[in-house]
PDB file of N, CA and C in Angstrom:
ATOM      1  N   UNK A   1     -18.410  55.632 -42.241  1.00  0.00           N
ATOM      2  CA  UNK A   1     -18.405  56.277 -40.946  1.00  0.00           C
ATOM      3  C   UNK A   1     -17.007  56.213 -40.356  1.00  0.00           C
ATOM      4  N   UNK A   2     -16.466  57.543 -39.592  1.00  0.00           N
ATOM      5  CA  UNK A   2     -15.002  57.524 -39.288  1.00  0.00           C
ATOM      6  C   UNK A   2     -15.392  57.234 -37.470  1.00  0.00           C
ATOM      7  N   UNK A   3     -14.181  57.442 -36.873  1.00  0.00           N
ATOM      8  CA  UNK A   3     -14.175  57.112 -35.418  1.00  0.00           C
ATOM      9  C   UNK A   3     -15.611  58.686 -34.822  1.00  0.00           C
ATOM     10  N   UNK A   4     -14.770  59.920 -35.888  1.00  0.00           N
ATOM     11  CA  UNK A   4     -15.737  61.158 -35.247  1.00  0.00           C
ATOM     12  C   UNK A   4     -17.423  60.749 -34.759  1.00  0.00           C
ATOM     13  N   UNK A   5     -16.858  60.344 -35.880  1.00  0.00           N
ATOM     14  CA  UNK A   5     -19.098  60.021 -36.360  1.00  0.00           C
ATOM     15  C   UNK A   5     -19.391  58.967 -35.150  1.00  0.00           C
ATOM     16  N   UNK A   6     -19.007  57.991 -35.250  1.00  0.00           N
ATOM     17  CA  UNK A   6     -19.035  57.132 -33.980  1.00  0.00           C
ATOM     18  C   UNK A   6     -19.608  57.946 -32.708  1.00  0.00           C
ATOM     19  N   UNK A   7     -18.228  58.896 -32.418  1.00  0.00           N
ATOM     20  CA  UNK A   7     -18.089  59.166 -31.102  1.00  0.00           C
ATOM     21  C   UNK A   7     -19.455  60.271 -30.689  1.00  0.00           C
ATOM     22  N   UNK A   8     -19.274  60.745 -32.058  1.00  0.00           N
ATOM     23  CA  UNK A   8     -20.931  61.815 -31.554  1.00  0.00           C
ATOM     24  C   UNK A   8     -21.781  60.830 -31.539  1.00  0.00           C
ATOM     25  N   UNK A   9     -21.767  60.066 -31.976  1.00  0.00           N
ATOM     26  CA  UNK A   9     -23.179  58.971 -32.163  1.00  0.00           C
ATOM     27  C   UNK A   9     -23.722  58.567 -30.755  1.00  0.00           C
ATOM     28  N   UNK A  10     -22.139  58.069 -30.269  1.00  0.00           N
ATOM     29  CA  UNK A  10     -22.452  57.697 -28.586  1.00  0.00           C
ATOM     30  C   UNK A  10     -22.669  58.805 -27.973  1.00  0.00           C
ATOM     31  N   UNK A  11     -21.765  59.462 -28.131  1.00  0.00           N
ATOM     32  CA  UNK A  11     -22.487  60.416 -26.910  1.00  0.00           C
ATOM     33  C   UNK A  11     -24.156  61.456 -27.322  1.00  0.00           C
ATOM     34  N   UNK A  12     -24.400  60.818 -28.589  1.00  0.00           N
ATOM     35  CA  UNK A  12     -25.691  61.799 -29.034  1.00  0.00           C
ATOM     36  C   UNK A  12     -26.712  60.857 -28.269  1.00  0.00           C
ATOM     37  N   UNK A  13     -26.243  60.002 -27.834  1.00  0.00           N
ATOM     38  CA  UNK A  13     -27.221  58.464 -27.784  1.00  0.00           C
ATOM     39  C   UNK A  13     -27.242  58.626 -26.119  1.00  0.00           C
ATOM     40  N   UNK A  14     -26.186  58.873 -25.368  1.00  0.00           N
ATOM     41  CA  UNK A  14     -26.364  58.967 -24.319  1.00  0.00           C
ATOM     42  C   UNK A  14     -26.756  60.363 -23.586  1.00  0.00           C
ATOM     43  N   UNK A  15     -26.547  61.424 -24.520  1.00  0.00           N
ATOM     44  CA  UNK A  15     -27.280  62.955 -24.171  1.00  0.00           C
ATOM     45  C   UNK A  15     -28.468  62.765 -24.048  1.00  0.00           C
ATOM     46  N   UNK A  16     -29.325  61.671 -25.122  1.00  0.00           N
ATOM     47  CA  UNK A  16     -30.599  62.065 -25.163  1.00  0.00           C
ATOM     48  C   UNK A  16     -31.242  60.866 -24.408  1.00  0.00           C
ATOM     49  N   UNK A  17     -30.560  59.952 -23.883  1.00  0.00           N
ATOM     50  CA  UNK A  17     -30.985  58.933 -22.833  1.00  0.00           C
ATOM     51  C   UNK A  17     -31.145  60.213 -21.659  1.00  0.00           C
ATOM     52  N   UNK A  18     -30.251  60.325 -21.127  1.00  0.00           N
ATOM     53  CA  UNK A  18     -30.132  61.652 -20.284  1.00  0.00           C
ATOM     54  C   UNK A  18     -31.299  62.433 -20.209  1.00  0.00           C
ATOM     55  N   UNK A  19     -31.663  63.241 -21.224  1.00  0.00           N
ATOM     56  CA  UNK A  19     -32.740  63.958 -21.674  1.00  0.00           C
ATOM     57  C   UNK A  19     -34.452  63.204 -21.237  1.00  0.00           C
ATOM     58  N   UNK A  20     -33.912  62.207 -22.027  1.00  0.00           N
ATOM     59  CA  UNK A  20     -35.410  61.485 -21.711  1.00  0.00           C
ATOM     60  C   UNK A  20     -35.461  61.085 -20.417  1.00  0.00           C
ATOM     61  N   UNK A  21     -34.840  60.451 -19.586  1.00  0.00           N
ATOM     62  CA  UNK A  21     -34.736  59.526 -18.551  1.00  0.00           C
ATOM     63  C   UNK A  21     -34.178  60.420 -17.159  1.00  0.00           C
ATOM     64  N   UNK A  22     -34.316  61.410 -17.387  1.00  0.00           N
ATOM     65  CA  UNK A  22     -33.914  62.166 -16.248  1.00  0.00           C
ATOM     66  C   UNK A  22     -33.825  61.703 -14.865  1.00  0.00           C
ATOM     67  N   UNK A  23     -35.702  61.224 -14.672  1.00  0.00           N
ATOM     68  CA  UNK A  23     -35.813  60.954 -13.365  1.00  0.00           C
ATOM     69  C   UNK A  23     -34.871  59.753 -12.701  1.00  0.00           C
ATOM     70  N   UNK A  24     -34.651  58.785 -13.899  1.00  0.00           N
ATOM     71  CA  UNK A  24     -33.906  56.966 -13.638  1.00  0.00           C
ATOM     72  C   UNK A  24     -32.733  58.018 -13.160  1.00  0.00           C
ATOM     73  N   UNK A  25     -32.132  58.653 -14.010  1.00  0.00           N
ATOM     74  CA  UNK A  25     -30.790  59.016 -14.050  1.00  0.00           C
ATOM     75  C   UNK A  25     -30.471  60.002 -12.526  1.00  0.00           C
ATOM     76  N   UNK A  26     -31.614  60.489 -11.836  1.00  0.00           N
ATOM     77  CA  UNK A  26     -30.956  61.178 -10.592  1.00  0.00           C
ATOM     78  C   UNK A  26     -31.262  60.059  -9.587  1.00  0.00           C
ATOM     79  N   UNK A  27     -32.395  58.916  -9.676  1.00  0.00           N
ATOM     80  CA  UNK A  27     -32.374  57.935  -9.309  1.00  0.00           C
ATOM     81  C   UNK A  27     -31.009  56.771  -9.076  1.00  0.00           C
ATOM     82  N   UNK A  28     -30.335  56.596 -10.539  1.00  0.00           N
ATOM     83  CA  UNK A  28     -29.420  56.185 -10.184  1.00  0.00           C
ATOM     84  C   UNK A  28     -28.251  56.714  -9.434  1.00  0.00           C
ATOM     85  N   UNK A  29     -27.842  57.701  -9.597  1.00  0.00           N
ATOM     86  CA  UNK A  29     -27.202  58.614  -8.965  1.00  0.00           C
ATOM     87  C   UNK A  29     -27.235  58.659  -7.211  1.00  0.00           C
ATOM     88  N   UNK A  30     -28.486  59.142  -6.859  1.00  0.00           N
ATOM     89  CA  UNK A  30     -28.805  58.829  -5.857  1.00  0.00           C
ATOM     90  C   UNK A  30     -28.203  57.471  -4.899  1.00  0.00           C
ATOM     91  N   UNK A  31     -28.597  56.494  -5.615  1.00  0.00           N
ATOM     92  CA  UNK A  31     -28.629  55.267  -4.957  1.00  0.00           C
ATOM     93  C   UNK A  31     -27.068  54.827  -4.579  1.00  0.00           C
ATOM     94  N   UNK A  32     -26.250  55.095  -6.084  1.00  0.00           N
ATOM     95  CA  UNK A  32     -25.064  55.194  -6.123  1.00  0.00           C
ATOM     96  C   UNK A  32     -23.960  56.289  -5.199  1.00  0.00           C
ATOM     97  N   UNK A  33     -24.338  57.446  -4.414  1.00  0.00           N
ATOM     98  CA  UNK A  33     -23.970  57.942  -3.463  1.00  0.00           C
ATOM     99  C   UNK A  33     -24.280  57.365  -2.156  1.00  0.00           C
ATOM    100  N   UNK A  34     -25.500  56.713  -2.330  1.00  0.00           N
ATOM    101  CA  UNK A  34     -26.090  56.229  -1.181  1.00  0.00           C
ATOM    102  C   UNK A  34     -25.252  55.120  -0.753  1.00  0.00           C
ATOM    103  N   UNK A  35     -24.789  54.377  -1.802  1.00  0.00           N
ATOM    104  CA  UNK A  35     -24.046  53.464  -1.305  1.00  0.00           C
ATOM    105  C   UNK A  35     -22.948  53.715  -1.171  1.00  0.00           C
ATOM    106  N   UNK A  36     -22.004  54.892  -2.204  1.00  0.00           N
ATOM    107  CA  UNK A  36     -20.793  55.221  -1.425  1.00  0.00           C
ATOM    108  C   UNK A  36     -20.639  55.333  -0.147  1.00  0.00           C
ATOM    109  N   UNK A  37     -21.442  55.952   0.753  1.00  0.00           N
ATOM    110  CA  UNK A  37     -21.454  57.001   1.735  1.00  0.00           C
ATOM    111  C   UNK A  37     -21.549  55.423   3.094  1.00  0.00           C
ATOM    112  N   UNK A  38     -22.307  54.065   2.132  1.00  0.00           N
ATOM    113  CA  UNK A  38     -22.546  53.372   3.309  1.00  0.00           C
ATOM    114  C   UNK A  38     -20.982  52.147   3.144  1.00  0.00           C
ATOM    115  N   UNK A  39     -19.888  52.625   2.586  1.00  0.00           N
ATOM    116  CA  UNK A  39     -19.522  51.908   2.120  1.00  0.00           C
ATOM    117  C   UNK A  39     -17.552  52.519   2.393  1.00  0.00           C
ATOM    118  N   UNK A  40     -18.018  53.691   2.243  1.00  0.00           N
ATOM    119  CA  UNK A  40     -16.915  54.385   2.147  1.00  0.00           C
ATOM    120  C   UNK A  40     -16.631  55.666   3.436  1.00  0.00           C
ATOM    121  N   UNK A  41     -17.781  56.063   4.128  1.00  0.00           N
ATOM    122  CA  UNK A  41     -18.638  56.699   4.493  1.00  0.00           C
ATOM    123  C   UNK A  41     -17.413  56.629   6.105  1.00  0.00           C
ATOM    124  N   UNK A  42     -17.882  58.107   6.884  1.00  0.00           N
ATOM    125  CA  UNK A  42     -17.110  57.485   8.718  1.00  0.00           C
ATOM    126  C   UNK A  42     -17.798  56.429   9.424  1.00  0.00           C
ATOM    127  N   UNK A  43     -18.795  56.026   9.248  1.00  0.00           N
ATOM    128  CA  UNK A  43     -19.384  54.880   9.848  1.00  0.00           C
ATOM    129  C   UNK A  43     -19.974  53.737   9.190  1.00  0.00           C
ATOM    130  N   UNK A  44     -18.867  53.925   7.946  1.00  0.00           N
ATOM    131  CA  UNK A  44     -19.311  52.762   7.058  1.00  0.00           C
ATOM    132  C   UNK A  44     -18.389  51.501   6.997  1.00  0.00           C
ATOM    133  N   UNK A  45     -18.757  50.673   6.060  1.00  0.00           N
ATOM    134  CA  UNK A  45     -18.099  49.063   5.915  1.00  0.00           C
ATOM    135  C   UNK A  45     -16.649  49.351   6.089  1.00  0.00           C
ATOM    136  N   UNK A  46     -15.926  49.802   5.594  1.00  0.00           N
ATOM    137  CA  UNK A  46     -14.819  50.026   5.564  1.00  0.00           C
ATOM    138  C   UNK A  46     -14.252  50.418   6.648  1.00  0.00           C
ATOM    139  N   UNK A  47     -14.862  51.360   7.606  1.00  0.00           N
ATOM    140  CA  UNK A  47     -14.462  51.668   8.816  1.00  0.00           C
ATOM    141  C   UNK A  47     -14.833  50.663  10.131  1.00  0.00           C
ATOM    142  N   UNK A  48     -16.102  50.132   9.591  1.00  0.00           N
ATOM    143  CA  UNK A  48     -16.407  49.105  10.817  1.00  0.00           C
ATOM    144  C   UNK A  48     -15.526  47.649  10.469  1.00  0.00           C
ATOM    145  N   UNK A  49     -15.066  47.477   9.156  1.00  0.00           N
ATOM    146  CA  UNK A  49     -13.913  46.456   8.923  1.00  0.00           C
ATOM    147  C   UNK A  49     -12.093  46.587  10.219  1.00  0.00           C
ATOM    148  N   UNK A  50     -11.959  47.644   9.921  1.00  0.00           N
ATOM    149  CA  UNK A  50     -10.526  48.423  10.285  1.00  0.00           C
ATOM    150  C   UNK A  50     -11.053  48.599  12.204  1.00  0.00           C
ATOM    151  N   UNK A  51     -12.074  48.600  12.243  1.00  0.00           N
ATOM    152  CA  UNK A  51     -12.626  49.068  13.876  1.00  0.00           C
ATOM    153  C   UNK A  51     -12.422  47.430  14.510  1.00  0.00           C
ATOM    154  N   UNK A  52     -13.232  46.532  13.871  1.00  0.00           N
ATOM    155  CA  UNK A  52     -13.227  44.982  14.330  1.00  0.00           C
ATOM    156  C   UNK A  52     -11.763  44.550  14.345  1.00  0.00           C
ATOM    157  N   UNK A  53     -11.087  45.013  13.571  1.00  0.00           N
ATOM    158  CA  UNK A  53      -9.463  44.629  13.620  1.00  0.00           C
ATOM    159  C   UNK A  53      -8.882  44.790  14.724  1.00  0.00           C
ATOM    160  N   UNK A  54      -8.884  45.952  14.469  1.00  0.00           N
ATOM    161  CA  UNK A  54      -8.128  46.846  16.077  1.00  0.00           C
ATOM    162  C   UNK A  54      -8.457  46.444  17.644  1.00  0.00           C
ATOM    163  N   UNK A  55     -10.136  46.417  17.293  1.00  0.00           N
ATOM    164  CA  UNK A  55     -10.477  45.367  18.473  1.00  0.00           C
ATOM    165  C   UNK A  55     -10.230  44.197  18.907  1.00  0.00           C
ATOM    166  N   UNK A  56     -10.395  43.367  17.745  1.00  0.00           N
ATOM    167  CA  UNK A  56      -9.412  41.978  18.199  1.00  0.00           C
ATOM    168  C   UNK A  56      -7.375  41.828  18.131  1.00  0.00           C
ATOM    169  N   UNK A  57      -7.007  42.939  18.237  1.00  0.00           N
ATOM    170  CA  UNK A  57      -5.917  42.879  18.337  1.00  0.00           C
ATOM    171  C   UNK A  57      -5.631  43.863  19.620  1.00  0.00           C
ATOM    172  N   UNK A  58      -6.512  44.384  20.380  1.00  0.00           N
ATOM    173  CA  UNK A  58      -6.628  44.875  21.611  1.00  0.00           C
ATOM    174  C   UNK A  58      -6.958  43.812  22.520  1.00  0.00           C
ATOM    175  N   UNK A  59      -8.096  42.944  22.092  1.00  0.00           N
ATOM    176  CA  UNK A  59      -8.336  41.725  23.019  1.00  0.00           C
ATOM    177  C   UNK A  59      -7.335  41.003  23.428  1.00  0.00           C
ATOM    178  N   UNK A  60      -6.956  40.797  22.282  1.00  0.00           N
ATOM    179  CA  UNK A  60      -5.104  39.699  22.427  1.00  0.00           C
ATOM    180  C   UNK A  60      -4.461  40.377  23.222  1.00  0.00           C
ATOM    181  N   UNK A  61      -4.009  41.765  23.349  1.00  0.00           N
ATOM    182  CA  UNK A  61      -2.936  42.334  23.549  1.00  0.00           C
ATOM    183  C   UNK A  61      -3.314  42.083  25.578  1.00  0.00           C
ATOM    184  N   UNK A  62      -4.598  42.715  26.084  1.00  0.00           N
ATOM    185  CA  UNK A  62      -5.300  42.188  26.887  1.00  0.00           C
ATOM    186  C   UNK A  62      -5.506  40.856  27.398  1.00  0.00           C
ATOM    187  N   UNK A  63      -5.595  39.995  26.883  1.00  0.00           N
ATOM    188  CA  UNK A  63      -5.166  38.767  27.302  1.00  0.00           C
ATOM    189  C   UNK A  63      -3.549  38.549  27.166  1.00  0.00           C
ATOM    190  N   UNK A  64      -2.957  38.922  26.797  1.00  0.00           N
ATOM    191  CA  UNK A  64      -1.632  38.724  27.167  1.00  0.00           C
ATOM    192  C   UNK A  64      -1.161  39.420  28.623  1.00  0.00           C
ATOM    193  N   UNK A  65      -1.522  40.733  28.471  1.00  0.00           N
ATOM    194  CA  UNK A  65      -1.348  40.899  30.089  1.00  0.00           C
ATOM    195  C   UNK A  65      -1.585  40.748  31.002  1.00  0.00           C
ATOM    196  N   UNK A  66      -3.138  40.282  31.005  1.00  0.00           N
ATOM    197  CA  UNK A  66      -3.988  39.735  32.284  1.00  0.00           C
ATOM    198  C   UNK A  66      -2.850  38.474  32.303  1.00  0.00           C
ATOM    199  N   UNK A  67      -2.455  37.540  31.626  1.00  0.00           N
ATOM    200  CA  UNK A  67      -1.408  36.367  31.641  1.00  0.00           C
ATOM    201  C   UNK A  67       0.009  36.711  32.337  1.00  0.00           C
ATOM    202  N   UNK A  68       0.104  37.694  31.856  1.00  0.00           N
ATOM    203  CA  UNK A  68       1.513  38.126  32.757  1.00  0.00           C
ATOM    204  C   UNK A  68       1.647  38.956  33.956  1.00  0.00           C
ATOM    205  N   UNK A  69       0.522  39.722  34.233  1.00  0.00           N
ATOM    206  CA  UNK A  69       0.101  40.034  35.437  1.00  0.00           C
ATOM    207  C   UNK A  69      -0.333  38.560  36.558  1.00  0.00           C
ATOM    208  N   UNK A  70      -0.820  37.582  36.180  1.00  0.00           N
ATOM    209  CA  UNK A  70      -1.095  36.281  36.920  1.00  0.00           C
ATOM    210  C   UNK A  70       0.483  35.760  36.943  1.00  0.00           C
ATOM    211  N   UNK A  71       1.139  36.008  36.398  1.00  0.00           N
ATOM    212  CA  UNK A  71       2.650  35.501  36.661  1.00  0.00           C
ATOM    213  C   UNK A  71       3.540  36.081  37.723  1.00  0.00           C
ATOM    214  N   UNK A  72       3.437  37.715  37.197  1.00  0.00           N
ATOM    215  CA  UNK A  72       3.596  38.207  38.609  1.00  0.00           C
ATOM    216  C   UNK A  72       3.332  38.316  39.913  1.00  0.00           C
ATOM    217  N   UNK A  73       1.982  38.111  39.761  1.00  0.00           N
ATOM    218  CA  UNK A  73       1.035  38.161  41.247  1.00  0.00           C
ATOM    219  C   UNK A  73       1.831  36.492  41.417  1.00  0.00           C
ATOM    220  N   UNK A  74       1.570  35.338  40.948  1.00  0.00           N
ATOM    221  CA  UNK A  74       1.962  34.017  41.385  1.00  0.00           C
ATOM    222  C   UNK A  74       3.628  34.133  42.099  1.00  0.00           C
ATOM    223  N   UNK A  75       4.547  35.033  41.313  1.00  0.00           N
ATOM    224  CA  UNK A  75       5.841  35.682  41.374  1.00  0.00           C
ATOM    225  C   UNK A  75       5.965  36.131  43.028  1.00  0.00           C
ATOM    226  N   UNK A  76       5.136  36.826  43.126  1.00  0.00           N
ATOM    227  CA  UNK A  76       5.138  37.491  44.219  1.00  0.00           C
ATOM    228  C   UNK A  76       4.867  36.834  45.592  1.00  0.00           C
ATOM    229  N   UNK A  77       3.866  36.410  45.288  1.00  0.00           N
ATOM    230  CA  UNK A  77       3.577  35.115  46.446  1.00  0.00           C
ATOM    231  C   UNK A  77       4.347  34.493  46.876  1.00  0.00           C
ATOM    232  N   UNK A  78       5.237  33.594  45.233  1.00  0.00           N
ATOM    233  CA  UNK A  78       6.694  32.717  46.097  1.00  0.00           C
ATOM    234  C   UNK A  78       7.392  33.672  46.810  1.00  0.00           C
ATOM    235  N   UNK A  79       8.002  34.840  46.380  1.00  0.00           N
ATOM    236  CA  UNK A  79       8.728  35.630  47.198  1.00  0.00           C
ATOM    237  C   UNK A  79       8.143  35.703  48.210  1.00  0.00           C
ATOM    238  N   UNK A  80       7.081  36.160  49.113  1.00  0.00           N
ATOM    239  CA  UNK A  80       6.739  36.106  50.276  1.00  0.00           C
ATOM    240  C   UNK A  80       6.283  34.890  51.082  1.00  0.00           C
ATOM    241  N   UNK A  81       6.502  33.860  50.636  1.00  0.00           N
ATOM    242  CA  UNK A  81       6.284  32.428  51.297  1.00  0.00           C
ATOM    243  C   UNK A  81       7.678  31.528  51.135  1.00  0.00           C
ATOM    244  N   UNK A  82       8.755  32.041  50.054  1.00  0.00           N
ATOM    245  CA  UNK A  82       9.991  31.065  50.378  1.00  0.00           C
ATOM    246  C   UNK A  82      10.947  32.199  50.302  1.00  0.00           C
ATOM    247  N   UNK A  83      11.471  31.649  51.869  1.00  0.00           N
ATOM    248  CA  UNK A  83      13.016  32.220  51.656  1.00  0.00           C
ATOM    249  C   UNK A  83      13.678  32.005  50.394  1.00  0.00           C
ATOM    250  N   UNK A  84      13.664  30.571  50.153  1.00  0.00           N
ATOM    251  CA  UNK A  84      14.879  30.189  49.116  1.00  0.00           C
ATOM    252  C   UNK A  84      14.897  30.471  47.574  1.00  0.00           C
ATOM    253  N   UNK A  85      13.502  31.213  47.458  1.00  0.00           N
ATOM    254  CA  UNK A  85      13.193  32.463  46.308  1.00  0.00           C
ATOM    255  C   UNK A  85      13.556  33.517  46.176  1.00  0.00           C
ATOM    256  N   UNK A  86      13.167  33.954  47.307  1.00  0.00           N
ATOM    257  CA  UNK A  86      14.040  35.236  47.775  1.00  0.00           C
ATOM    258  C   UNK A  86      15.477  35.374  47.708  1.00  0.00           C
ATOM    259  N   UNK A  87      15.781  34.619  48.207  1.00  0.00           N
ATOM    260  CA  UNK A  87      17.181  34.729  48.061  1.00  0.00           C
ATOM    261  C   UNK A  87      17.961  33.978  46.592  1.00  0.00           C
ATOM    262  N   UNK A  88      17.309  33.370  45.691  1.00  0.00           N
ATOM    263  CA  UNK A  88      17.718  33.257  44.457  1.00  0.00           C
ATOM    264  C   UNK A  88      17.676  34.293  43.520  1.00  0.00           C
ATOM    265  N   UNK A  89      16.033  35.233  43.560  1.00  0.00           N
ATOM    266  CA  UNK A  89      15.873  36.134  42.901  1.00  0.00           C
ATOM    267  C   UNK A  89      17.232  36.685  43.430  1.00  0.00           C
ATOM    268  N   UNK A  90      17.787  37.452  44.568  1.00  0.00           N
ATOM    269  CA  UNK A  90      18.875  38.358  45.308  1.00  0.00           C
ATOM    270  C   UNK A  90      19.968  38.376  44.608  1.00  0.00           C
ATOM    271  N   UNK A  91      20.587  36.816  44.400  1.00  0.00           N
ATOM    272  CA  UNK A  91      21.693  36.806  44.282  1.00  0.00           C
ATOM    273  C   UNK A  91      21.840  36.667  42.142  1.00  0.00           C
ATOM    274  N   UNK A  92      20.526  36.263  41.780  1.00  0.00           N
ATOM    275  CA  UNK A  92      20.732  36.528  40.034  1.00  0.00           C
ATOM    276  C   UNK A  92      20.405  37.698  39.744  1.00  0.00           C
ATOM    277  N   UNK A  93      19.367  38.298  40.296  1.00  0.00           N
ATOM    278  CA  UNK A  93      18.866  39.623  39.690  1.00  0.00           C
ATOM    279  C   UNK A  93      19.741  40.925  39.833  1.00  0.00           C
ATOM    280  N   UNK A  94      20.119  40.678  41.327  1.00  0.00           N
ATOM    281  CA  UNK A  94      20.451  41.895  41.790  1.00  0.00           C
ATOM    282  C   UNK A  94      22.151  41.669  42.556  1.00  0.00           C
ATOM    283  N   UNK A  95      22.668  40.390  42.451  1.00  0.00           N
ATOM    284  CA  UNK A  95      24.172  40.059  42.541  1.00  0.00           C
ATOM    285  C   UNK A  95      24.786  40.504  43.827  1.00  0.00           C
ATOM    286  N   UNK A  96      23.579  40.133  44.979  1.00  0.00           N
ATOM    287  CA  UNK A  96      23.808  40.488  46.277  1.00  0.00           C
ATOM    288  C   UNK A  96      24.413  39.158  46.862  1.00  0.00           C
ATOM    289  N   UNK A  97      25.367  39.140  47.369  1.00  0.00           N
ATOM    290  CA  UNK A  97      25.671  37.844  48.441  1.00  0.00           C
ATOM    291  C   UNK A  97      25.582  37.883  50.223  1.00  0.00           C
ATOM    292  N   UNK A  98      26.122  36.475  50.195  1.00  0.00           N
ATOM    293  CA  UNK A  98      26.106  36.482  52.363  1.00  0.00           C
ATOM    294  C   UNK A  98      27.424  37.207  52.465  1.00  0.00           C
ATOM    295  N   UNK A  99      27.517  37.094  53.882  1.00  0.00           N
ATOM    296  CA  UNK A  99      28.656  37.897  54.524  1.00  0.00           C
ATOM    297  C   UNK A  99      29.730  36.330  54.389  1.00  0.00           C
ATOM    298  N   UNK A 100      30.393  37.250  54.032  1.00  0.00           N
ATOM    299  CA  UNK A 100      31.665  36.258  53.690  1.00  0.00           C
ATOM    300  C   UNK A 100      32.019  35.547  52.461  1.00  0.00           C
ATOM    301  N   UNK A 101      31.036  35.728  51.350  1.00  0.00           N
ATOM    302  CA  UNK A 101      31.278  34.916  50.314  1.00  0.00           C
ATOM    303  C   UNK A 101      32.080  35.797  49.143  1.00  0.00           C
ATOM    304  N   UNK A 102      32.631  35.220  48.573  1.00  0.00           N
ATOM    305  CA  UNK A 102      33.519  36.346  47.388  1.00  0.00           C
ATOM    306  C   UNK A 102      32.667  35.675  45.961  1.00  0.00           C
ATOM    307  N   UNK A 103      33.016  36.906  45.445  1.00  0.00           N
ATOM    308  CA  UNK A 103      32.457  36.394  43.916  1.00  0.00           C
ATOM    309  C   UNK A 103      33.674  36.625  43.129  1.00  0.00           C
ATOM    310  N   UNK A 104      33.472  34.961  41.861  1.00  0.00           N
ATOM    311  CA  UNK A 104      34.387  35.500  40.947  1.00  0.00           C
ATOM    312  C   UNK A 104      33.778  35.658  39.573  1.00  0.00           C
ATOM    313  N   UNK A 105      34.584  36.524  38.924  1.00  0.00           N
ATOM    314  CA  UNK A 105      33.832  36.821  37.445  1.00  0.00           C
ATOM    315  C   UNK A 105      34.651  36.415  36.717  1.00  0.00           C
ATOM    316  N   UNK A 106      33.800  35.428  35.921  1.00  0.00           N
ATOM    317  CA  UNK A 106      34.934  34.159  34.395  1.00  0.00           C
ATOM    318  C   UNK A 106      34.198  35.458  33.335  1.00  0.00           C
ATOM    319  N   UNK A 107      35.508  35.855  32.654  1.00  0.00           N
ATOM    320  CA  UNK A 107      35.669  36.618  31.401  1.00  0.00           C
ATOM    321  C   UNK A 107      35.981  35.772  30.541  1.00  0.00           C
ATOM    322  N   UNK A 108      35.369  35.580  29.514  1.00  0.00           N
ATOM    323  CA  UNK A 108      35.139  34.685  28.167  1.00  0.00           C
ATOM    324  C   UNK A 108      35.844  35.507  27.193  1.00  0.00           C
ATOM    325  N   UNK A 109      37.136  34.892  26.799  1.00  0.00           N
ATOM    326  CA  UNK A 109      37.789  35.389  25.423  1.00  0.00           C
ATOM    327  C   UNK A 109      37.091  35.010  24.397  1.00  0.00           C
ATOM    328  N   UNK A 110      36.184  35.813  23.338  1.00  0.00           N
ATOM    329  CA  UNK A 110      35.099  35.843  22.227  1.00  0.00           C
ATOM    330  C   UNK A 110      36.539  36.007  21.125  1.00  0.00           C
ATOM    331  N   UNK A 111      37.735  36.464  21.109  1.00  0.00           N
ATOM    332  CA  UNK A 111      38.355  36.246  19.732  1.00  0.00           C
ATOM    333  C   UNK A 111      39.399  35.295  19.560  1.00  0.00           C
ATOM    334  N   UNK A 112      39.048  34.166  20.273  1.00  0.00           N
ATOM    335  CA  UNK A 112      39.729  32.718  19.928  1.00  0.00           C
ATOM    336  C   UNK A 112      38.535  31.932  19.178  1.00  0.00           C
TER     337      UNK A 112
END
């Protein structure tokens, strides 16, 4: 027997499985789409995997701002209860001074 003979052999073997077994065979078939579809599918494993992700990386992102929104709101408060906030934010943020004060600016030589 050469490889030919073989190869019809199998596939003579599986034509007539085919033949006989029809019903198993749209059966399997069946089942086997069935599970693609729950698996691979728009509302399947794969998509509800990638959906739970996104969601917990929305939660985080959400708790990070509710956190920095409470910083600001706390932010804000000092500014309206201390002068001496106010007037720190003034003079770093925004490089406002009193009447009469001079500013000097130290320039840093970077090529020594």
């Amino acid at each position: 027997m050469d490889k030919k003979d073989k190869k019809d052999g199998l596939f003579k073997i599986i034509a007539r499985f085919f033949k006989y077994n029809l019903k198993a065979v749209f059966v399997v078939i069946f089942f086997i789409c069935l599970i693609s579809f729950a698996v691979f599918g728009n509302k399947g494993l794969l998509q509800r995997i990638k959906l739970e992700s996104e969601k917990k990386d929305l939660e985080t992102q959400l708790e990070n701002e509710i956190k920095k929104t409470k910083e600001l709101q706390t932010e804000i408060e000092e500014l309206k209860s201390s002068d001496s906030k106010l007037e720190k934010v003034a003079r770093e943020k925004y490089g406002m001074t009193k009447d009469g004060e001079k500013i000097y600016k130290i320039i840093i030589d970077t090529t020594k």
